[in-house]
Protein backbone atom coordinates (compact mmCIF):
# COMPACT_ATOMS: atom_id res chain seq x y z
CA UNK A 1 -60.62 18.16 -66.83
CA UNK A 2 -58.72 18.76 -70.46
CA UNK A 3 -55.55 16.44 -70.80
CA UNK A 4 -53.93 16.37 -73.80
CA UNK A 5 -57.27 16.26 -76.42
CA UNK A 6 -59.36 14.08 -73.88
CA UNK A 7 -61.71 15.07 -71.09
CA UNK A 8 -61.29 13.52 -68.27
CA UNK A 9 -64.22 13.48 -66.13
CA UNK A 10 -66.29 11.07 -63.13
CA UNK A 11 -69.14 9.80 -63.03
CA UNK A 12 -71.39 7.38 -61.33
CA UNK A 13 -72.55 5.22 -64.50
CA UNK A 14 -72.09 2.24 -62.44
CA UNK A 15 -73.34 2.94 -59.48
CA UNK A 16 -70.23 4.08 -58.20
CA UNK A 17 -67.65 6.87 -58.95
CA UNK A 18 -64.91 6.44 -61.12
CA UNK A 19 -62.75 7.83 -63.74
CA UNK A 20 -63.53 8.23 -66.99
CA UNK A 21 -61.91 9.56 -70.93
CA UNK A 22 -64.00 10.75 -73.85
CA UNK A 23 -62.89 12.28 -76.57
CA UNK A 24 -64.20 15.78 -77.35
CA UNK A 25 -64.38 15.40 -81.37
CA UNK A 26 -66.70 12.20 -80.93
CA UNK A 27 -64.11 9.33 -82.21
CA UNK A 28 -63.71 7.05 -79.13
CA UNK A 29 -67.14 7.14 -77.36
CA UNK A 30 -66.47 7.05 -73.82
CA UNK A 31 -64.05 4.75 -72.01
CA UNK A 32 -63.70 3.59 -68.37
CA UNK A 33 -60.28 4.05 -66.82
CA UNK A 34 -60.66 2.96 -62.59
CA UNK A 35 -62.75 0.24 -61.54
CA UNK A 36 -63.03 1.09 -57.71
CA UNK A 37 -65.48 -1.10 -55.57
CA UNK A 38 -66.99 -0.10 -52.84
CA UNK A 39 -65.27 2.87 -52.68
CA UNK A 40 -65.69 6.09 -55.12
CA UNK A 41 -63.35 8.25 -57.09
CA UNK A 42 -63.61 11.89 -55.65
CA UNK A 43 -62.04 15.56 -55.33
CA UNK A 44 -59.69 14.36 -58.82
CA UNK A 45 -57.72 16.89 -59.73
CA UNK A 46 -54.71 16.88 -62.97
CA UNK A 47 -50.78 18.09 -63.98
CA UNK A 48 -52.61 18.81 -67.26
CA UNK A 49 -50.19 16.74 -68.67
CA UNK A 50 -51.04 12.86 -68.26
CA UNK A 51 -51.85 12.24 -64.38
CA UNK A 52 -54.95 12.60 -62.49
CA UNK A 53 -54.86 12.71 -58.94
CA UNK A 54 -57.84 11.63 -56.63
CA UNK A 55 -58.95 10.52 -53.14
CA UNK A 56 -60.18 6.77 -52.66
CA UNK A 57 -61.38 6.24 -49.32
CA UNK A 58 -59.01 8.71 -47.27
CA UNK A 59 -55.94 7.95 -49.38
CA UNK A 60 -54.63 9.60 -52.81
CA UNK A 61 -54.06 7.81 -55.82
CA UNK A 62 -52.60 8.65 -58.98
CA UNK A 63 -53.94 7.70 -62.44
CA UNK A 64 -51.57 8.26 -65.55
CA UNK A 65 -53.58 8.46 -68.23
CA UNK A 66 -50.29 7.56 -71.08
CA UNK A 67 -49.67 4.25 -69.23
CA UNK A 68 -53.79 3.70 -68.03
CA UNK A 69 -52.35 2.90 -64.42
């Protein structure tokens, strides 16, 4: 997902799914925004502005990428 001039994106890098930023032009590498244990990040969706919404275990949570909660 494109917010702002990030990608947002999951994966499962550590062994389970969670958010995560890079930067397209190559500057910040890749960066980890959710931690969730046991359960993983899925269906996340965006405002295309600064939130990401996703399901964690039957429940939605929102992820605002300007204030990284």
């Amino acid at each position: 997902m494109w917010i702002g001039g990030s990608v947002v994106f999951v994966s499962d890098r550590n062994d389970r799914l969670n958010l995560y930023r890079a930067d397209p032009a190559g500057g910040d590498g890749v960066e980890q925004l959710t931690a969730h244990d046991p359960y993983d990040v899925r269906w996340p969706s965006t405002d295309h502005v600064s939130r990401v919404v996703y399901e964690l275990n039957g429940g939605l949570r929102v992820f605002d990428l300007a204030s990284r909660t």
